[in-house]
ModelCIF file with pLDDT and N, C-alpha, C, O atoms, coordinates in Angstrom:
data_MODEL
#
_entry.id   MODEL 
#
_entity.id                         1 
_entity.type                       polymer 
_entity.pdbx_number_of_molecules   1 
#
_entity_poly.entity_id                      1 
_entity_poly.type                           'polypeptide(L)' 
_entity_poly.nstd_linkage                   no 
_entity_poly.nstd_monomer                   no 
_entity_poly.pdbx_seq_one_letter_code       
;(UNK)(UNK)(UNK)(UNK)(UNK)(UNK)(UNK)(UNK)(UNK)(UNK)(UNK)(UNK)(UNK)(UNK)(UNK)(UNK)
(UNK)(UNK)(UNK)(UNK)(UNK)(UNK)(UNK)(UNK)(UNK)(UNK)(UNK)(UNK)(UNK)(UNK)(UNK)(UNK)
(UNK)(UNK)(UNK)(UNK)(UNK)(UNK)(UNK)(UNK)(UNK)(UNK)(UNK)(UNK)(UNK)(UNK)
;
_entity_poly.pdbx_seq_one_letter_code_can   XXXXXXXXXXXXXXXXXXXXXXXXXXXXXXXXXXXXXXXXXXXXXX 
_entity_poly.pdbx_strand_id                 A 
#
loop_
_entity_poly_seq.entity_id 
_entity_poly_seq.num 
_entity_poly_seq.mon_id 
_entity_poly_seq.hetero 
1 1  UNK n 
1 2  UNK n 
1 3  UNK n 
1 4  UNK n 
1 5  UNK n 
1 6  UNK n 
1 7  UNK n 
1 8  UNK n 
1 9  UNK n 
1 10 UNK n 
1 11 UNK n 
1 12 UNK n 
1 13 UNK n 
1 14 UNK n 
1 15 UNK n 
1 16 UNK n 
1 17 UNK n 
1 18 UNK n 
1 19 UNK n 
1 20 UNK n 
1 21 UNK n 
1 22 UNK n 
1 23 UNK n 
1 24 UNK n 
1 25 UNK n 
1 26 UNK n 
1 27 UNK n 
1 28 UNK n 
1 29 UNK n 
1 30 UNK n 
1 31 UNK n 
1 32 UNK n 
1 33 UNK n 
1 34 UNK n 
1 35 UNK n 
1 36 UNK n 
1 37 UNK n 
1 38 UNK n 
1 39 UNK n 
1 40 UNK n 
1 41 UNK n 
1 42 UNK n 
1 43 UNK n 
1 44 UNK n 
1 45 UNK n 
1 46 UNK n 
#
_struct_asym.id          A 
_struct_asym.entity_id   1 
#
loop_
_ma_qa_metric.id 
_ma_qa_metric.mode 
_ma_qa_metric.name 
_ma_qa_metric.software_group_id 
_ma_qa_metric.type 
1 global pLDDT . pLDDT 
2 local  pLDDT . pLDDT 
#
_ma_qa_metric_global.metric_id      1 
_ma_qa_metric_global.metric_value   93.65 
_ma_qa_metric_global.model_id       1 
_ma_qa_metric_global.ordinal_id     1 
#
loop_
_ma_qa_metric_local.label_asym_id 
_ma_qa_metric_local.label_comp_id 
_ma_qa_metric_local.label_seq_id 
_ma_qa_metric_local.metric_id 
_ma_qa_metric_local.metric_value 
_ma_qa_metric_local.model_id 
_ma_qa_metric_local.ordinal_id 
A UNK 1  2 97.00 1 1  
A UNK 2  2 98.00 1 2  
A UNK 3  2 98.00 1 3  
A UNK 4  2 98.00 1 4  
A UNK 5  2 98.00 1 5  
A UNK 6  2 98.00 1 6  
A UNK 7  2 98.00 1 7  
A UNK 8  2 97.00 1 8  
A UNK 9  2 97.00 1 9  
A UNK 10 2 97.00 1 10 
A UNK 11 2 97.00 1 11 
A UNK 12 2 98.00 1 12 
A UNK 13 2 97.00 1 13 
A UNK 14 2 97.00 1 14 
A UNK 15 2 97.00 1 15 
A UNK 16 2 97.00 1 16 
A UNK 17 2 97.00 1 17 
A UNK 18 2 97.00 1 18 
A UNK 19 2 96.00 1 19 
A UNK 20 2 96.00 1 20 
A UNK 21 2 96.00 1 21 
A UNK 22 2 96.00 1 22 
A UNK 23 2 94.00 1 23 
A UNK 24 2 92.00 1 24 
A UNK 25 2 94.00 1 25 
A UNK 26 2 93.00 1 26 
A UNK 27 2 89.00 1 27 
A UNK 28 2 83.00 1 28 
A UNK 29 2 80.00 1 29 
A UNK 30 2 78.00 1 30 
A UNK 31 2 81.00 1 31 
A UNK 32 2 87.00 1 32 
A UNK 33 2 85.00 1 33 
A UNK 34 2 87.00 1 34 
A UNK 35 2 92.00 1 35 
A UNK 36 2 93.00 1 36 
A UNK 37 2 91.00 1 37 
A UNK 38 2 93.00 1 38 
A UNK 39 2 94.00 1 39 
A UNK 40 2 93.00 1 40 
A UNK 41 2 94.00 1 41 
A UNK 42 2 95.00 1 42 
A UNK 43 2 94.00 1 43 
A UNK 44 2 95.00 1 44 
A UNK 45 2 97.00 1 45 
A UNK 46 2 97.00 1 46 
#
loop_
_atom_site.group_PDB 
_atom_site.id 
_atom_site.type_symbol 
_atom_site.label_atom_id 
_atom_site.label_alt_id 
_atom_site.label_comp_id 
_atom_site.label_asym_id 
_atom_site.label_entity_id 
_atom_site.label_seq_id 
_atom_site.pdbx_PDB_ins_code 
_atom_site.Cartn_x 
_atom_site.Cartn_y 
_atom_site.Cartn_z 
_atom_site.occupancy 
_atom_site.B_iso_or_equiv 
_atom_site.pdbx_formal_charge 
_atom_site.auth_seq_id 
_atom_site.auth_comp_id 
_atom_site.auth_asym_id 
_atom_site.auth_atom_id 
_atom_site.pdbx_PDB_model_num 
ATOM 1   N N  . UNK A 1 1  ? 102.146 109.753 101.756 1.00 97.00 ? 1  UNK A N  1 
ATOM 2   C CA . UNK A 1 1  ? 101.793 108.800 102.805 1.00 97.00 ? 1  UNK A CA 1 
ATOM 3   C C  . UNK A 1 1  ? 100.376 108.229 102.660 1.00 97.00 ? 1  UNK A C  1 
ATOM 4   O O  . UNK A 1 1  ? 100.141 107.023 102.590 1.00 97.00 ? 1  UNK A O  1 
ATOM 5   N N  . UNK A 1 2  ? 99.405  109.253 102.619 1.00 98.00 ? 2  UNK A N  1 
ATOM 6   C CA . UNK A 1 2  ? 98.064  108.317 102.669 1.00 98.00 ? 2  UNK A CA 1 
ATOM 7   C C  . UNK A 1 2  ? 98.088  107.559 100.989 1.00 98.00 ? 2  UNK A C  1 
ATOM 8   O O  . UNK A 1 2  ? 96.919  107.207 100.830 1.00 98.00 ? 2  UNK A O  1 
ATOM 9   N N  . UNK A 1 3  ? 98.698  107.262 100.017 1.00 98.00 ? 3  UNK A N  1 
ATOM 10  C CA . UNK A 1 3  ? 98.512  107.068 98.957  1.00 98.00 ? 3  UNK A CA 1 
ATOM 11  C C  . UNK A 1 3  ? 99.188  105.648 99.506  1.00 98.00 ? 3  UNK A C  1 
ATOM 12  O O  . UNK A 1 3  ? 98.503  104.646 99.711  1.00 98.00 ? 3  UNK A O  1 
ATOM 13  N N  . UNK A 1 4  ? 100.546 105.698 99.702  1.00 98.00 ? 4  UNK A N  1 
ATOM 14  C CA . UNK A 1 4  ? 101.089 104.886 100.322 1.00 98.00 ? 4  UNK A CA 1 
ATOM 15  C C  . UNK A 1 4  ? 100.576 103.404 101.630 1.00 98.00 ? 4  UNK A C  1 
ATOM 16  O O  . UNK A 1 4  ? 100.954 102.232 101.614 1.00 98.00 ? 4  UNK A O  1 
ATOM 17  N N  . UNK A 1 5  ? 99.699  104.047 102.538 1.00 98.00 ? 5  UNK A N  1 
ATOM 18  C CA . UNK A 1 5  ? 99.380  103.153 103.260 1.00 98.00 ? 5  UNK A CA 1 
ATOM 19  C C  . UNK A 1 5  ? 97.671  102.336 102.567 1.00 98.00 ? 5  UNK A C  1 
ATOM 20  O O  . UNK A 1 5  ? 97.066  101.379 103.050 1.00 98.00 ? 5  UNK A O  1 
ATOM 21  N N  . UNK A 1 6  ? 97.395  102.978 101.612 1.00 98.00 ? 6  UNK A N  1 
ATOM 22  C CA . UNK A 1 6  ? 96.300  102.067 100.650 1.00 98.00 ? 6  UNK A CA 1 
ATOM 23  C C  . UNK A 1 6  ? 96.698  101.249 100.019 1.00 98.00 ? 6  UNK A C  1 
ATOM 24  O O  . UNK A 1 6  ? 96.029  100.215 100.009 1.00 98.00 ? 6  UNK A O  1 
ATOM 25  N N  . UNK A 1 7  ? 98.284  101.303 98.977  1.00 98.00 ? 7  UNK A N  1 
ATOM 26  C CA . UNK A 1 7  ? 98.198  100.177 98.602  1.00 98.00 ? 7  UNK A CA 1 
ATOM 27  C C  . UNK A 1 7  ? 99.245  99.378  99.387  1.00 98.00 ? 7  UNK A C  1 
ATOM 28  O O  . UNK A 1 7  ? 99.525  98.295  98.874  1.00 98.00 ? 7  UNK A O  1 
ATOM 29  N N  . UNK A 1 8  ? 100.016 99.754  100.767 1.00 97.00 ? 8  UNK A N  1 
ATOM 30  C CA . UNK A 1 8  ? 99.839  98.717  101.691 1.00 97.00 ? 8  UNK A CA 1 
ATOM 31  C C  . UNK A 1 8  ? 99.227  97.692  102.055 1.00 97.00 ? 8  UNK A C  1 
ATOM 32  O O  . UNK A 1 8  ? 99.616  96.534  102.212 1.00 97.00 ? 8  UNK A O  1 
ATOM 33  N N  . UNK A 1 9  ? 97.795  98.388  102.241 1.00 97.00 ? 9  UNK A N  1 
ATOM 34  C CA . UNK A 1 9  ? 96.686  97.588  102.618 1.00 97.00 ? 9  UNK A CA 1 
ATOM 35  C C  . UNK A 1 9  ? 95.959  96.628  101.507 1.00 97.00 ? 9  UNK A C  1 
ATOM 36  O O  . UNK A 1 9  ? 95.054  95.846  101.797 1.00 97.00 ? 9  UNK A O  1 
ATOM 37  N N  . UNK A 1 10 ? 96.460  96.796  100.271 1.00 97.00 ? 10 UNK A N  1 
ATOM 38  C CA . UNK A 1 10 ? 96.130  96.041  99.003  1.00 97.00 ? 10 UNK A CA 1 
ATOM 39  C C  . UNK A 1 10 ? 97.435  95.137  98.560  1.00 97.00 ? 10 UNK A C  1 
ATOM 40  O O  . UNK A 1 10 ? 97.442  94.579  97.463  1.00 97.00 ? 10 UNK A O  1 
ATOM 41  N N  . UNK A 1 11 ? 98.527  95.026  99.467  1.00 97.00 ? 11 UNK A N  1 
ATOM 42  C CA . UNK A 1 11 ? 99.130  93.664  99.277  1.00 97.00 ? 11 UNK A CA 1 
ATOM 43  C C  . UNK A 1 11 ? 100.776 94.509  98.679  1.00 97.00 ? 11 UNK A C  1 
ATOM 44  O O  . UNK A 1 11 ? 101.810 93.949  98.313  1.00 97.00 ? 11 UNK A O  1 
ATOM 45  N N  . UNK A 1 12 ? 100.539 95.670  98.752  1.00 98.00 ? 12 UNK A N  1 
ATOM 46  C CA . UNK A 1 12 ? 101.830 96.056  98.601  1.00 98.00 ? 12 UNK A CA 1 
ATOM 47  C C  . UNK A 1 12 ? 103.566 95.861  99.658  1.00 98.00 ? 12 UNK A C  1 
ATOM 48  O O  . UNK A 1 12 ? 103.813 96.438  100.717 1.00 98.00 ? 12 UNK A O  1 
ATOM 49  N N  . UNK A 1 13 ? 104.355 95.020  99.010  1.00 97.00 ? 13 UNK A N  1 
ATOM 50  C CA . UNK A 1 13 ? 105.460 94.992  99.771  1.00 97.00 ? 13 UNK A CA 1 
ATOM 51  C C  . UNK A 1 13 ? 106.163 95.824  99.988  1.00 97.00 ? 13 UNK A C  1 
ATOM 52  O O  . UNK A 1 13 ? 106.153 96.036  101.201 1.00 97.00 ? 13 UNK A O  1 
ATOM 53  N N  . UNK A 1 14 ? 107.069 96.715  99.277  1.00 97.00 ? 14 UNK A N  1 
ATOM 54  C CA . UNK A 1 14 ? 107.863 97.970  99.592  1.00 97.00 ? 14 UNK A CA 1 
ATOM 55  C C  . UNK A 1 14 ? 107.716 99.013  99.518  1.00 97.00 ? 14 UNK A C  1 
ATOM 56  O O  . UNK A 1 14 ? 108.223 99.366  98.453  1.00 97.00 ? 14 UNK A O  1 
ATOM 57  N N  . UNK A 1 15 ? 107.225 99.974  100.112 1.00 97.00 ? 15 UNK A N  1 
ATOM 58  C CA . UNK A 1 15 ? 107.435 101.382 99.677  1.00 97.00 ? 15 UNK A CA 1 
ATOM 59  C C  . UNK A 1 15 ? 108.242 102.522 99.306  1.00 97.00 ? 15 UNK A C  1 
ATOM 60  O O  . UNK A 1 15 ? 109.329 102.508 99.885  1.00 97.00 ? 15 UNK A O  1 
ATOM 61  N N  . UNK A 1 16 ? 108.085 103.412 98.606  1.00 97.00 ? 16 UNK A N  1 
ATOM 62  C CA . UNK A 1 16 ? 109.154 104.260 98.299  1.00 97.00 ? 16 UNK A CA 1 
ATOM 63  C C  . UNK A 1 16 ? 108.708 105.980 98.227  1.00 97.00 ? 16 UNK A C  1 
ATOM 64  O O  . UNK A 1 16 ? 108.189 106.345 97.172  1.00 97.00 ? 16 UNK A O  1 
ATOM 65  N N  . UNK A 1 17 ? 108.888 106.922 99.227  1.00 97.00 ? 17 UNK A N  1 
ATOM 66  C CA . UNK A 1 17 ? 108.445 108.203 99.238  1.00 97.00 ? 17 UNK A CA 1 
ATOM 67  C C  . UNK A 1 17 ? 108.498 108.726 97.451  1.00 97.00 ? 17 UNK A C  1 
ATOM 68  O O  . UNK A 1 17 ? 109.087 108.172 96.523  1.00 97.00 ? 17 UNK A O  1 
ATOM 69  N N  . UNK A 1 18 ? 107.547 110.132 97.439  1.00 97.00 ? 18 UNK A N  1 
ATOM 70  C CA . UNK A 1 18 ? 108.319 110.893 96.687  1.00 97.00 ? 18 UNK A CA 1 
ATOM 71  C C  . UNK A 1 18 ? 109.729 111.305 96.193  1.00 97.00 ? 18 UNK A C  1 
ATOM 72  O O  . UNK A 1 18 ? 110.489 111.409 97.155  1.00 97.00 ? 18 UNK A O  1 
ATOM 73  N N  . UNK A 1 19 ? 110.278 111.551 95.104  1.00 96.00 ? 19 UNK A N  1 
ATOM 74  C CA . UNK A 1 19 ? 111.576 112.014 95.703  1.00 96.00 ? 19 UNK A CA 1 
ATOM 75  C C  . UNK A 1 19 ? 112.192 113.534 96.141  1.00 96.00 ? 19 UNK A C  1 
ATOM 76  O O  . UNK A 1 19 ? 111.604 114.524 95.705  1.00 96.00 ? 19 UNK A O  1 
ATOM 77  N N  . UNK A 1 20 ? 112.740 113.614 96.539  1.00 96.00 ? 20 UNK A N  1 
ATOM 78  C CA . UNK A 1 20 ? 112.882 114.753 97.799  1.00 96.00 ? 20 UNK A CA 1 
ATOM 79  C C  . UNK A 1 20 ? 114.374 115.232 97.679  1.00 96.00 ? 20 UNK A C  1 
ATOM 80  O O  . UNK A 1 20 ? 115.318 114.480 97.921  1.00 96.00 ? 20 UNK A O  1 
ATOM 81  N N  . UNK A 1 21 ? 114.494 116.330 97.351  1.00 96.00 ? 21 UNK A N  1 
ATOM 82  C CA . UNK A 1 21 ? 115.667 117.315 97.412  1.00 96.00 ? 21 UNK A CA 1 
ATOM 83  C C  . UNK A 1 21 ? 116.985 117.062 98.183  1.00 96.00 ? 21 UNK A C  1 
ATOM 84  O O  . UNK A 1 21 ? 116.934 117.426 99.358  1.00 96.00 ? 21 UNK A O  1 
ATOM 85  N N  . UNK A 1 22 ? 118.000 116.589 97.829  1.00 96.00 ? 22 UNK A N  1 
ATOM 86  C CA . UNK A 1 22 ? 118.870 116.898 98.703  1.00 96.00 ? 22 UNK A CA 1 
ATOM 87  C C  . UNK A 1 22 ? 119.462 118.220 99.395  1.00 96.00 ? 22 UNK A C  1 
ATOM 88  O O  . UNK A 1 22 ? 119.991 118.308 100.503 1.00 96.00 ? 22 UNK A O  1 
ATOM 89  N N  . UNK A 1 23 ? 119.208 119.323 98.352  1.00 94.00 ? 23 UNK A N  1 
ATOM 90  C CA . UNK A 1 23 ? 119.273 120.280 98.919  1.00 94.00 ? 23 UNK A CA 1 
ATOM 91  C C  . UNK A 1 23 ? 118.418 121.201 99.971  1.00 94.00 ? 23 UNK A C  1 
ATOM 92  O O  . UNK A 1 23 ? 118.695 121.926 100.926 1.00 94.00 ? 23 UNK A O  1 
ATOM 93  N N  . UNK A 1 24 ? 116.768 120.624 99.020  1.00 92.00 ? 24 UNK A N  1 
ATOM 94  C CA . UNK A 1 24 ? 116.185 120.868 100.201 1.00 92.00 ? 24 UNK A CA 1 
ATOM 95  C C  . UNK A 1 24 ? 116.193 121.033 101.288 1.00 92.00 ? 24 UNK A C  1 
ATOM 96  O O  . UNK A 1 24 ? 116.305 122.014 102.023 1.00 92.00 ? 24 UNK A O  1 
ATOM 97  N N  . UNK A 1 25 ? 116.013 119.591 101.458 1.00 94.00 ? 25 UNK A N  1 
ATOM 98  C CA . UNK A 1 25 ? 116.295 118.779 102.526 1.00 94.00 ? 25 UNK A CA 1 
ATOM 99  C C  . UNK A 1 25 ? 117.418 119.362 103.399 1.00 94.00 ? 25 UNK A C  1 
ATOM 100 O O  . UNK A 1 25 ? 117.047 119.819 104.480 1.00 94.00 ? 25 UNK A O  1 
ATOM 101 N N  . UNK A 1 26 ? 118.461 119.410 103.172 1.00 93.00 ? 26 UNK A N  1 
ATOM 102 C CA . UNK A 1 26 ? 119.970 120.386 103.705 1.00 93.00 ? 26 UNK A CA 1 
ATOM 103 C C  . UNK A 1 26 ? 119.669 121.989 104.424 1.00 93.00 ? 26 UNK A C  1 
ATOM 104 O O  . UNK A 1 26 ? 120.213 122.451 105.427 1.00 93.00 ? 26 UNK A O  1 
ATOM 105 N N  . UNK A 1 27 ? 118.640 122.624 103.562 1.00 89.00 ? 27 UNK A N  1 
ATOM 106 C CA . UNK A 1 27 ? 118.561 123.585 103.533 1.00 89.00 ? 27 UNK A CA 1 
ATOM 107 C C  . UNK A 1 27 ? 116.908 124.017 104.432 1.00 89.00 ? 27 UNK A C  1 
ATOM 108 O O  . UNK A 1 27 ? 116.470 125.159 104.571 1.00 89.00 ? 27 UNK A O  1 
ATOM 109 N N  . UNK A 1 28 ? 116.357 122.929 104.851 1.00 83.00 ? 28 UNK A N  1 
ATOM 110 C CA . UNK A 1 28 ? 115.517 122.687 105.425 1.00 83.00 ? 28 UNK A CA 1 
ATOM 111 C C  . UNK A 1 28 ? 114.153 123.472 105.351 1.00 83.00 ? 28 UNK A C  1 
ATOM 112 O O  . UNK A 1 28 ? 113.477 124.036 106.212 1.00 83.00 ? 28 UNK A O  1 
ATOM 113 N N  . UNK A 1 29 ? 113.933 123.202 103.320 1.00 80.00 ? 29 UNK A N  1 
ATOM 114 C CA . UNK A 1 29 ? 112.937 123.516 103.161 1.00 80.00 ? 29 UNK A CA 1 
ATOM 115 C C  . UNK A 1 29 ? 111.454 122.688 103.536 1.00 80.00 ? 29 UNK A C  1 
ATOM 116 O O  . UNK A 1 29 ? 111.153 121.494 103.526 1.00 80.00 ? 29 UNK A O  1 
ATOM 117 N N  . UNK A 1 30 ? 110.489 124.285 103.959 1.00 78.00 ? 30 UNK A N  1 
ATOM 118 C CA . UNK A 1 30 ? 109.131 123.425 104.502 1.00 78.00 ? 30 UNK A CA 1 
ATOM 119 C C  . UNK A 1 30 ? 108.534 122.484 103.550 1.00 78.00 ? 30 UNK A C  1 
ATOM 120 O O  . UNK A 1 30 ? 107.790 121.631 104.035 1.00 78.00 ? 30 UNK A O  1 
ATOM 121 N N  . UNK A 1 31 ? 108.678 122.484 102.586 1.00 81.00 ? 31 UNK A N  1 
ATOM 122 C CA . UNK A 1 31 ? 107.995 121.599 101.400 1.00 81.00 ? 31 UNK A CA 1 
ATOM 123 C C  . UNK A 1 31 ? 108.285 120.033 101.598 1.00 81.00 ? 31 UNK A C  1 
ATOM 124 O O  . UNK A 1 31 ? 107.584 119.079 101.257 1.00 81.00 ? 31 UNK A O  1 
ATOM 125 N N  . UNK A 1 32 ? 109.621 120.052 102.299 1.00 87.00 ? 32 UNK A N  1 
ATOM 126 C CA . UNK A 1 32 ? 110.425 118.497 102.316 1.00 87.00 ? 32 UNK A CA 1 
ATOM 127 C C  . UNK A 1 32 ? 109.492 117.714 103.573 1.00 87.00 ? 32 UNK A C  1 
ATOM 128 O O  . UNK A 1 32 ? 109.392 116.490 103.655 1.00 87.00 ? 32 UNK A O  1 
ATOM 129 N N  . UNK A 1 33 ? 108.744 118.837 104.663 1.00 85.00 ? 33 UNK A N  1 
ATOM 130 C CA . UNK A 1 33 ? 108.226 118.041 105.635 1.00 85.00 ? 33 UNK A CA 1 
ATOM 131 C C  . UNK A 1 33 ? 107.649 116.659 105.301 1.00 85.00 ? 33 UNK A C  1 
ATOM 132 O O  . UNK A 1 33 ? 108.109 115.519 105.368 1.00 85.00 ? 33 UNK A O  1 
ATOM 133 N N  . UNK A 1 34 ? 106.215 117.292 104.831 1.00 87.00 ? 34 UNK A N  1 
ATOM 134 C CA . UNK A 1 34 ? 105.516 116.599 104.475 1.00 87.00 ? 34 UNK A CA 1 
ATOM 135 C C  . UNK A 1 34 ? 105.885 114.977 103.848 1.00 87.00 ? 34 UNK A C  1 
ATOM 136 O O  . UNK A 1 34 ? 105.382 113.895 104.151 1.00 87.00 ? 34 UNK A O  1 
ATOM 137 N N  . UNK A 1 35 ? 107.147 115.372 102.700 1.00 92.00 ? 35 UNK A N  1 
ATOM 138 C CA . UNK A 1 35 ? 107.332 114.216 102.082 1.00 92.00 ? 35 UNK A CA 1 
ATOM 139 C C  . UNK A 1 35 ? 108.104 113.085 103.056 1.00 92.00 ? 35 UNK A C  1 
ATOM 140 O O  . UNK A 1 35 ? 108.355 111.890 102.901 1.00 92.00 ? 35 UNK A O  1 
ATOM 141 N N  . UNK A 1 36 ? 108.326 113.934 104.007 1.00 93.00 ? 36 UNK A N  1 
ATOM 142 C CA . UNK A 1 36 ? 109.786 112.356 105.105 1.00 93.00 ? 36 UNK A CA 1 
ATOM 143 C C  . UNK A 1 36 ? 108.551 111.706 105.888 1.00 93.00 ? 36 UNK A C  1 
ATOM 144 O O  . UNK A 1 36 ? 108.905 110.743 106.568 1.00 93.00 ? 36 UNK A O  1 
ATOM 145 N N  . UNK A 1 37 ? 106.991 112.045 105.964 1.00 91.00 ? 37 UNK A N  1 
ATOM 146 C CA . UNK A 1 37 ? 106.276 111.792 107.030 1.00 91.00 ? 37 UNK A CA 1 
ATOM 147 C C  . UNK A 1 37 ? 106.319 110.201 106.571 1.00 91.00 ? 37 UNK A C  1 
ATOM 148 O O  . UNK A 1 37 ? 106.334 109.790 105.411 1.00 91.00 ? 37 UNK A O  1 
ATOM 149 N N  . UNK A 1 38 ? 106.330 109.609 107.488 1.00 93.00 ? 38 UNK A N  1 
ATOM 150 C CA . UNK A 1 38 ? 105.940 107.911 107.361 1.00 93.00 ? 38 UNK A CA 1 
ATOM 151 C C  . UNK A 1 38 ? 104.994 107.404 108.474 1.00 93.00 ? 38 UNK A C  1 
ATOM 152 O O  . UNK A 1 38 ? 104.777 108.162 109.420 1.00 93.00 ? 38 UNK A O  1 
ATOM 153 N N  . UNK A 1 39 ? 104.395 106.146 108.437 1.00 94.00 ? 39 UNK A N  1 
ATOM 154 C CA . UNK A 1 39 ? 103.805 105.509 109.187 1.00 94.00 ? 39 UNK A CA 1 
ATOM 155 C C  . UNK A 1 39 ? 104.237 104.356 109.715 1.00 94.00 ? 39 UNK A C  1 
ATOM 156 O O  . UNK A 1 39 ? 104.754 103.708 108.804 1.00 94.00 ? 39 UNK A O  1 
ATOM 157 N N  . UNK A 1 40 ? 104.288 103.727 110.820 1.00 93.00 ? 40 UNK A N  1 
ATOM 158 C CA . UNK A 1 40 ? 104.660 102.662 111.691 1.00 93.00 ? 40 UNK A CA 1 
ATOM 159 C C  . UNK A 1 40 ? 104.034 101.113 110.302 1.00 93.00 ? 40 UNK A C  1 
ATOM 160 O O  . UNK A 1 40 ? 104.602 100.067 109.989 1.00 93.00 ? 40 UNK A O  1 
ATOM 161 N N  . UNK A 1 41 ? 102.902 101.620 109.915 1.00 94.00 ? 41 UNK A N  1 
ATOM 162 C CA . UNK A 1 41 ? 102.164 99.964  109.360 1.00 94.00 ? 41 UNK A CA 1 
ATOM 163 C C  . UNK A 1 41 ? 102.608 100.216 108.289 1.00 94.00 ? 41 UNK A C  1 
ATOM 164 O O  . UNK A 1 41 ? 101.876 99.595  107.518 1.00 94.00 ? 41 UNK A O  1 
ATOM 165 N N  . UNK A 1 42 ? 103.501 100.841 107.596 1.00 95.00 ? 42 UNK A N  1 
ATOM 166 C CA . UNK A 1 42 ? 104.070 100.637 105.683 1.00 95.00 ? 42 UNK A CA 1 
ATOM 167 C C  . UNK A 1 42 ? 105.477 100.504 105.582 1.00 95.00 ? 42 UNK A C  1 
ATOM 168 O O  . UNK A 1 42 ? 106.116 101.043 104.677 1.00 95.00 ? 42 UNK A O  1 
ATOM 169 N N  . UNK A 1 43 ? 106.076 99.692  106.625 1.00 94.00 ? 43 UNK A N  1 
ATOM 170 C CA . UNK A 1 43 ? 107.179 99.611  106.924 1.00 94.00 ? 43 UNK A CA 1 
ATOM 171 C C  . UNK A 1 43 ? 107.206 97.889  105.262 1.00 94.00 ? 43 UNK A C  1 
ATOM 172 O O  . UNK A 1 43 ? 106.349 97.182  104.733 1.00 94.00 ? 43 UNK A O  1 
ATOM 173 N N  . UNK A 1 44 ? 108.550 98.034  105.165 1.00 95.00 ? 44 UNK A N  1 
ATOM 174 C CA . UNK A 1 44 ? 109.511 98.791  104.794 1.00 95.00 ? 44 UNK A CA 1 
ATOM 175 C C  . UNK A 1 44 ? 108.808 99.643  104.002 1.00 95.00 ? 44 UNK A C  1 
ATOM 176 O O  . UNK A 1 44 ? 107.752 99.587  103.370 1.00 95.00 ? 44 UNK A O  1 
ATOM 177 N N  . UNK A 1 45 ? 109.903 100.673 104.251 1.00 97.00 ? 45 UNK A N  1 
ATOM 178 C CA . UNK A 1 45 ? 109.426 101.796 103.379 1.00 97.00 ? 45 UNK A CA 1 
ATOM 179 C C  . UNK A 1 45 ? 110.457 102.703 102.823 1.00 97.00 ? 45 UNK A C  1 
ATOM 180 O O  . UNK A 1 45 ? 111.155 102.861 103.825 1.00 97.00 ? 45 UNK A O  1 
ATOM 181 N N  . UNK A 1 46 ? 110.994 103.377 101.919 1.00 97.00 ? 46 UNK A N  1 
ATOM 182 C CA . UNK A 1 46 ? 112.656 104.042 101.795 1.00 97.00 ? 46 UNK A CA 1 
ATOM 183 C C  . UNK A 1 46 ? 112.303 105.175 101.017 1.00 97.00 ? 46 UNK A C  1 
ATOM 184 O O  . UNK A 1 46 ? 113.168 105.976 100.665 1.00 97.00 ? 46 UNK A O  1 
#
């Protein structure tokens, strides 16, 4: 995220998280938090 909303602010159009476990994610590891966090101003974002 904070990597993300800099080059927002430098003219970037789309964003795209890390990529992130499906199983993880399923399995609702703490590691996955961090990566789903988003911000309201880096929209779109996927």
């Amino acid at each position: 995220l904070p990597f993300r909303l800099l080059c927002k602010k430098m003219g970037c159009d789309i964003m795209i998280t890390e990529m992130i476990s499906a199983k993880g994610l399923m399995y609702n590891n703490h590691k996955t938090e961090v990566l789903l966090l988003s911000d309201e101003s880096e929209h779109p974002v996927g």
